[in-house]
Protein backbone atom coordinates (compact mmCIF):
# COMPACT_ATOMS: atom_id res chain seq x y z
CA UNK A 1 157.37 115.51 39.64
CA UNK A 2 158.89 118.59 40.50
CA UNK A 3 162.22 117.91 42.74
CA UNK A 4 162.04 114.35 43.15
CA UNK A 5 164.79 112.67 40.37
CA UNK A 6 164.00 108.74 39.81
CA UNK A 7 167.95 108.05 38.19
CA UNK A 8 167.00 104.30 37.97
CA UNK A 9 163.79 103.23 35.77
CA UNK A 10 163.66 106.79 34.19
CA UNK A 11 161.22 107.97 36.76
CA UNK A 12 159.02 105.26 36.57
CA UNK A 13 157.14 103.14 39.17
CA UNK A 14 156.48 99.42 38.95
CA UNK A 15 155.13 96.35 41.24
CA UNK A 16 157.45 92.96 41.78
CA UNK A 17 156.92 90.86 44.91
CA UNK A 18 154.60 92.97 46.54
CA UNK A 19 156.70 95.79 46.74
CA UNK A 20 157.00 99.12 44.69
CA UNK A 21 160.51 100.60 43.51
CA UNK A 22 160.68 104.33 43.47
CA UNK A 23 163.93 104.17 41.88
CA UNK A 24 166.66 106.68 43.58
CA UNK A 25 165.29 109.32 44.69
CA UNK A 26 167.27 112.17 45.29
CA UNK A 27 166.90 115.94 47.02
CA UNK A 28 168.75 119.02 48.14
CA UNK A 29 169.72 119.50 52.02
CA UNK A 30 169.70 115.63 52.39
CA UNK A 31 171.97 115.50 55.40
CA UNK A 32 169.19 118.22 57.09
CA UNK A 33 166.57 115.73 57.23
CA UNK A 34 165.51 113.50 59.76
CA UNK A 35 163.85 109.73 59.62
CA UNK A 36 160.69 108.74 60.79
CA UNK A 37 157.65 110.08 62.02
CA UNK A 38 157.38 113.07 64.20
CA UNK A 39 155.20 115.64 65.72
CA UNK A 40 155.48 119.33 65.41
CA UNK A 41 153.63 122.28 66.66
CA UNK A 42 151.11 124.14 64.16
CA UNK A 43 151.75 128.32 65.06
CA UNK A 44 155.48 127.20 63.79
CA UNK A 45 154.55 126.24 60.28
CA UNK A 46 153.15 128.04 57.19
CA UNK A 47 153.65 125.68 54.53
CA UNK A 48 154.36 122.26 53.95
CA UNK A 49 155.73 120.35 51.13
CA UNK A 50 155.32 116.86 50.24
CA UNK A 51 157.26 114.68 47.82
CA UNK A 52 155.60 111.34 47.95
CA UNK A 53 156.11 108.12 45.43
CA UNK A 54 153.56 105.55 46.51
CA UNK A 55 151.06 104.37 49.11
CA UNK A 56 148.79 107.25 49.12
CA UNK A 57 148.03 110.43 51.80
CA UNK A 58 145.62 111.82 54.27
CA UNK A 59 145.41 114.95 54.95
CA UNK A 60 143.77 116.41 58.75
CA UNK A 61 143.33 119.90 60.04
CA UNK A 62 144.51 120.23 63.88
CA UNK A 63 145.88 122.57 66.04
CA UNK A 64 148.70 122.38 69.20
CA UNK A 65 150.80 119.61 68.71
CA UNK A 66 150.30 117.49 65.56
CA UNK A 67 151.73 114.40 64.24
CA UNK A 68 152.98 112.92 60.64
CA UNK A 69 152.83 109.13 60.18
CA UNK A 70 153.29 106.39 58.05
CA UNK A 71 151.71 103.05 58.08
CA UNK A 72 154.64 101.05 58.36
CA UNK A 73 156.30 103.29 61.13
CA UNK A 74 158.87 101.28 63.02
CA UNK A 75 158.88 98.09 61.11
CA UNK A 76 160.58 99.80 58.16
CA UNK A 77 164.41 100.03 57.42
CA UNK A 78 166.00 103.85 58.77
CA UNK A 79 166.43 104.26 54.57
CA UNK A 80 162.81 103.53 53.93
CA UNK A 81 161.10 105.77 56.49
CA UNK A 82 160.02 109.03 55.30
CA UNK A 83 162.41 111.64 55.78
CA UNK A 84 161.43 115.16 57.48
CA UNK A 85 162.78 118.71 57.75
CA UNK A 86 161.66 122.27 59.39
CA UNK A 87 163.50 124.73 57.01
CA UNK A 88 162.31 128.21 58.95
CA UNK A 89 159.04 128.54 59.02
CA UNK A 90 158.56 125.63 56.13
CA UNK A 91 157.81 121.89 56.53
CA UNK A 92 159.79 119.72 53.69
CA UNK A 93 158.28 115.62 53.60
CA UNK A 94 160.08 113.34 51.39
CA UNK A 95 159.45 109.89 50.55
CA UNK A 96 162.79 107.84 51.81
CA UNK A 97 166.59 108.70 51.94
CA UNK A 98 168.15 110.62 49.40
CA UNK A 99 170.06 108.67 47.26
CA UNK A 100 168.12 105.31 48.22
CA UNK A 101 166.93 102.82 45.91
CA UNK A 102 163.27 101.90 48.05
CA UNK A 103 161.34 98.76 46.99
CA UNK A 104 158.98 98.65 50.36
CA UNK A 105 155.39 97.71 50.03
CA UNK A 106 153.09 100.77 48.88
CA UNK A 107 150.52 99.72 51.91
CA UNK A 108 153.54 100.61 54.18
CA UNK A 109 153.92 104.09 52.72
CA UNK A 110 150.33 105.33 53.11
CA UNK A 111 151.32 109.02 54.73
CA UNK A 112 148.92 110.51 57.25
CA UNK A 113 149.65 114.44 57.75
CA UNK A 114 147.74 116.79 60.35
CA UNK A 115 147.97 120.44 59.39
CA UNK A 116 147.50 123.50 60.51
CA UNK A 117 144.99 125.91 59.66
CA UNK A 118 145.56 127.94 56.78
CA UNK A 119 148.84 126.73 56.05
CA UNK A 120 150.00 126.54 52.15
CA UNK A 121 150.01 123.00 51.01
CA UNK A 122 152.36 121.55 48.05
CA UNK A 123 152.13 117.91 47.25
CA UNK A 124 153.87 116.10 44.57
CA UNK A 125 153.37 112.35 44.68
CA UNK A 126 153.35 109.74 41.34
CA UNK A 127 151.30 106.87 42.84
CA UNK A 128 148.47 107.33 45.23
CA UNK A 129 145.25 108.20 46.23
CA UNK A 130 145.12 111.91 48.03
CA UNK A 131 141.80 112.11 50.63
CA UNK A 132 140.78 114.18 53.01
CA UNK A 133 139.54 113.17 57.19
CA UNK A 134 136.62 115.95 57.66
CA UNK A 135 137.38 119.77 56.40
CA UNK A 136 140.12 121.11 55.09
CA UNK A 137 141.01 124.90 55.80
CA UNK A 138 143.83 126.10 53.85
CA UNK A 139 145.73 128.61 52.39
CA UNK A 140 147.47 128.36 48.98
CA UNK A 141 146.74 124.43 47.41
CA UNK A 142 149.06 123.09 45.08
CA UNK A 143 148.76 119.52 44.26
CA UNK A 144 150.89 117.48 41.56
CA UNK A 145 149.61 113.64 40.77
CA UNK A 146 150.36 111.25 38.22
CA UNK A 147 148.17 108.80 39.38
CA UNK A 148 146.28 107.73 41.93
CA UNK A 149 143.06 110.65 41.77
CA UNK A 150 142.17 112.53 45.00
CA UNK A 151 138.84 112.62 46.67
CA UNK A 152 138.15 116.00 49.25
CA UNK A 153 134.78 116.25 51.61
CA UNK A 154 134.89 119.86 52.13
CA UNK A 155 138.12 122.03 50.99
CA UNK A 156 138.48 126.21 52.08
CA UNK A 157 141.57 127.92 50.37
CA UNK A 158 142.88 130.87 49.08
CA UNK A 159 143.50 129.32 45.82
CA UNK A 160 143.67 126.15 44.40
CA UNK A 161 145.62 124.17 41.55
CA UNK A 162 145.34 120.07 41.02
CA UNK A 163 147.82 119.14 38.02
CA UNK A 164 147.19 115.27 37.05
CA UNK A 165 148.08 112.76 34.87
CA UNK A 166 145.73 110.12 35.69
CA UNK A 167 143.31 109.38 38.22
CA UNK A 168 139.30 110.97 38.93
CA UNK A 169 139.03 114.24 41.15
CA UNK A 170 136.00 114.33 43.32
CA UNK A 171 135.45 117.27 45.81
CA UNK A 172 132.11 117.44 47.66
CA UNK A 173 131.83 121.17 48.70
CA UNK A 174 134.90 123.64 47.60
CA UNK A 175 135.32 127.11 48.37
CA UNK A 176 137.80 128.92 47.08
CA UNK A 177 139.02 132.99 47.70
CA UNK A 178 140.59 133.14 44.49
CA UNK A 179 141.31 130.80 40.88
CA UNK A 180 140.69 127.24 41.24
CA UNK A 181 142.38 125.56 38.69
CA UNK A 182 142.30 122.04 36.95
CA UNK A 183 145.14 120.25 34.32
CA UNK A 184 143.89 116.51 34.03
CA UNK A 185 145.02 114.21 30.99
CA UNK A 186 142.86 111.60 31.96
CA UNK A 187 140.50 110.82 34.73
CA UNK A 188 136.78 112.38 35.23
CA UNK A 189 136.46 114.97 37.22
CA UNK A 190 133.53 115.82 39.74
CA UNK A 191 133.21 118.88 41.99
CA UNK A 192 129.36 118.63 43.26
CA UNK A 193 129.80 122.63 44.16
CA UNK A 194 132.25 125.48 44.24
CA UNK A 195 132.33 129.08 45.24
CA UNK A 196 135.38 130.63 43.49
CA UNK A 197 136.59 133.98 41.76
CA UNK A 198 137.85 131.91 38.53
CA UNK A 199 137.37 128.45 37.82
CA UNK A 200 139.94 127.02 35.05
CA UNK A 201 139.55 123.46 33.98
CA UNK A 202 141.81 122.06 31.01
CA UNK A 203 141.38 118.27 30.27
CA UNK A 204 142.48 115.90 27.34
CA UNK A 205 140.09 112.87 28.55
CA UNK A 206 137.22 112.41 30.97
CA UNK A 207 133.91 113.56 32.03
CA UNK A 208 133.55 116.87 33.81
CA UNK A 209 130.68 117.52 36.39
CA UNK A 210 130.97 121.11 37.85
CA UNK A 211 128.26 122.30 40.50
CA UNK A 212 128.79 126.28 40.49
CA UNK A 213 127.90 128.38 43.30
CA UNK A 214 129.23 131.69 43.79
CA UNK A 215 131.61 131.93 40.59
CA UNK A 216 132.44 135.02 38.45
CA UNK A 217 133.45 133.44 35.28
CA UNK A 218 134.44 129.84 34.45
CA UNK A 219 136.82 128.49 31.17
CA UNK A 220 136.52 124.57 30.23
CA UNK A 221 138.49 123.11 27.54
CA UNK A 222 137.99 119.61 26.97
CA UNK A 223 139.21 117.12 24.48
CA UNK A 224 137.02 114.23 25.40
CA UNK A 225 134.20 113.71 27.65
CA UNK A 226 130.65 115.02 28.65
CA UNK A 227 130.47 118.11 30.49
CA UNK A 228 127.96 118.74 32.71
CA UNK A 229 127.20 122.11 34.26
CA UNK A 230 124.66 122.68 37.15
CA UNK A 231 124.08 126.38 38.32
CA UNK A 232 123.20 126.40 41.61
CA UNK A 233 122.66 129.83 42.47
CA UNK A 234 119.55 130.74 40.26
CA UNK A 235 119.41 134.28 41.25
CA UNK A 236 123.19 135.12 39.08
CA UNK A 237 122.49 133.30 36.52
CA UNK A 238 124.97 132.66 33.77
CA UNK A 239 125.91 133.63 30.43
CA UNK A 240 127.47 130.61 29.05
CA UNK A 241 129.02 130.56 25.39
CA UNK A 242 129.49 127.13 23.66
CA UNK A 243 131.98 125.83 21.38
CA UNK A 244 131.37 122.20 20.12
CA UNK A 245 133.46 120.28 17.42
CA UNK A 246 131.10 117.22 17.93
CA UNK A 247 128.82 116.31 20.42
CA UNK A 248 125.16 117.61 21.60
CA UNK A 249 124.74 121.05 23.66
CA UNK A 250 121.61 120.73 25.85
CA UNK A 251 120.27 123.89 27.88
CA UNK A 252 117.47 122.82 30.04
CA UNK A 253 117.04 126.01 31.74
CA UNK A 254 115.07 129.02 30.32
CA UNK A 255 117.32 131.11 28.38
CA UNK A 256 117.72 133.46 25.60
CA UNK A 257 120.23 132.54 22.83
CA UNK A 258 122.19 134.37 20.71
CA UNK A 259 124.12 131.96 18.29
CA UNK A 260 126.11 129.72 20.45
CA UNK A 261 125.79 131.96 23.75
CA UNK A 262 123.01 131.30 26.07
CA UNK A 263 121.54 133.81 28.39
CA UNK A 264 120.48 132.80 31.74
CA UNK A 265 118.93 135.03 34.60
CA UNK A 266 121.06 137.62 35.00
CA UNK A 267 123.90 136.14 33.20
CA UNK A 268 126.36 137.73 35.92
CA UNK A 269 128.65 133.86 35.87
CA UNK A 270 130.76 134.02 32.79
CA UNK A 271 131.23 130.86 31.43
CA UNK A 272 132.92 129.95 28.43
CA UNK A 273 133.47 126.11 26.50
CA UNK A 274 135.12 124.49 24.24
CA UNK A 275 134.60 120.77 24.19
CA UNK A 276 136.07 118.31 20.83
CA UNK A 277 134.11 115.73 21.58
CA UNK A 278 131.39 114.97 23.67
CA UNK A 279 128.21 116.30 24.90
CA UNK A 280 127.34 119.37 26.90
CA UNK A 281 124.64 119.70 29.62
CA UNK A 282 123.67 122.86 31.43
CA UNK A 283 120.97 122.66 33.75
């Protein structure tokens, strides 16, 4: 993770009794932040940034006065509770104390943020599911997992970029002003449709199910896993070029090939990959 530094179990999480240890977790401007949860109003805040270790989040759009919560609240140690700071016009979330050792129970540490339209989101956690209450209607989306997967109904942003180790990605309906982005190592990855400028999706292992909408040109690289592509705007069309070490390519739609680039409509989506192993599907 970016600024969170685990000194104790070289950065690495683990169960005993119940409860998980984050080892110490340490940050800049620790004597700025504040313990426990707390309300703030939206028109004050532009971006927010989460470091989170375990329990999971959800995220909410709201307006006027919202809240941030954790499912222990009260019943948790001063050290233990998250830990909160307005810096200007900037929201800054971290998991417990700075310089704390935590072992609380992940179920207490499930964090439930409300957020403001538009606002640029940042969220580095190691262990925990990411989802989504209802839409989400933001501006620049920057997510950093290393396990735990993340599961989104209906996401609006600017732009997008989901970096994980581990874990499945599955976003319903995703519409995106500029590059949505992908990094997995390993976990399958399912996004049923997106409207985008760029989509870039680079994994090492798992299956990758892209519905495309509105999308001027799309790069896959894949180590490992099917890919399946489904155009769903018939009218653009695609011109999709296919690089395959081993594994089957399979275009069910009407098309006019040229070596391992296939023509279809109008060919105005650009999509381009390159897959190791495992089959590819475009219908």
């Amino acid at each position: 993770m970016k600024r969170i530094v685990a000194v104790l179990l070289a950065g690495c999480m683990f169960l005993f009794a119940g409860c998980t240890c984050s080892g110490i977790i340490r940050y800049a401007d620790a004597d700025k932040y504040t313990p426990g949860g707390f309300t703030y109003e939206a028109e004050k805040i532009t971006a927010v940034d989460v470091d989170w270790s375990a329990g999971g989040i959800t995220l909410k759009n709201g307006s006027g006065t919202l809240s941030v919560s954790e499912s222990g609240g009260d019943s948790l140690k001063e050290e233990d509770r998250l830990y909160w700071w307005i810096d200007g016009t900037t929201l800054r979330i971290r998991f417990c104390k700075s310089g704390h050792l935590s072992t609380v129970k992940a179920s207490d540490k499930h964090l439930t943020l409300e957020l403001p339209d538009f606002v640029d989101l940042d969220v580095d956690i190691a262990s925990g599911k990411i989802e989504a209450e209802g839409m989400l209607n933001l501006g620049e989306l920057n997510v950093d997992t290393a396990s735990g997967g993340m599961e989104l109904q209906n996401l609006f942003a600017k732009q997008a970029s989901i970096d994980s180790a581990s874990g499945g990605l599955h976003i319903t309906n995703a519409s995106v002003t500029g590059a949505f982005e992908v990094d997995s190592a390993s976990g399958a990855l399912t996004v049923e449709q997106i409207s985008a400028d760029s989509v870039k999706i680079d994994s090492a292992s798992g299956g990758i199910v892209l519905g495309i909408g509105t999308v001027n040109s799309v790069k896959i690289d894949s180590a490992s896993g099917g890919i399946t592509i489904r155009l769903q705007s018939a009218e653009r069309g695609a011109q999709v070029r296919i690089e395959s070490v081993s594994g089957s390519v399979n275009v069910k739609l009407p098309n006019e090939k040229d070596g391992n680039t296939y023509r279809i409509g109008s060919g105005e989506c650009k999509i381009e990959i390159d897959s190791v192993s495992g089959g590819v599907t475009v219908e």
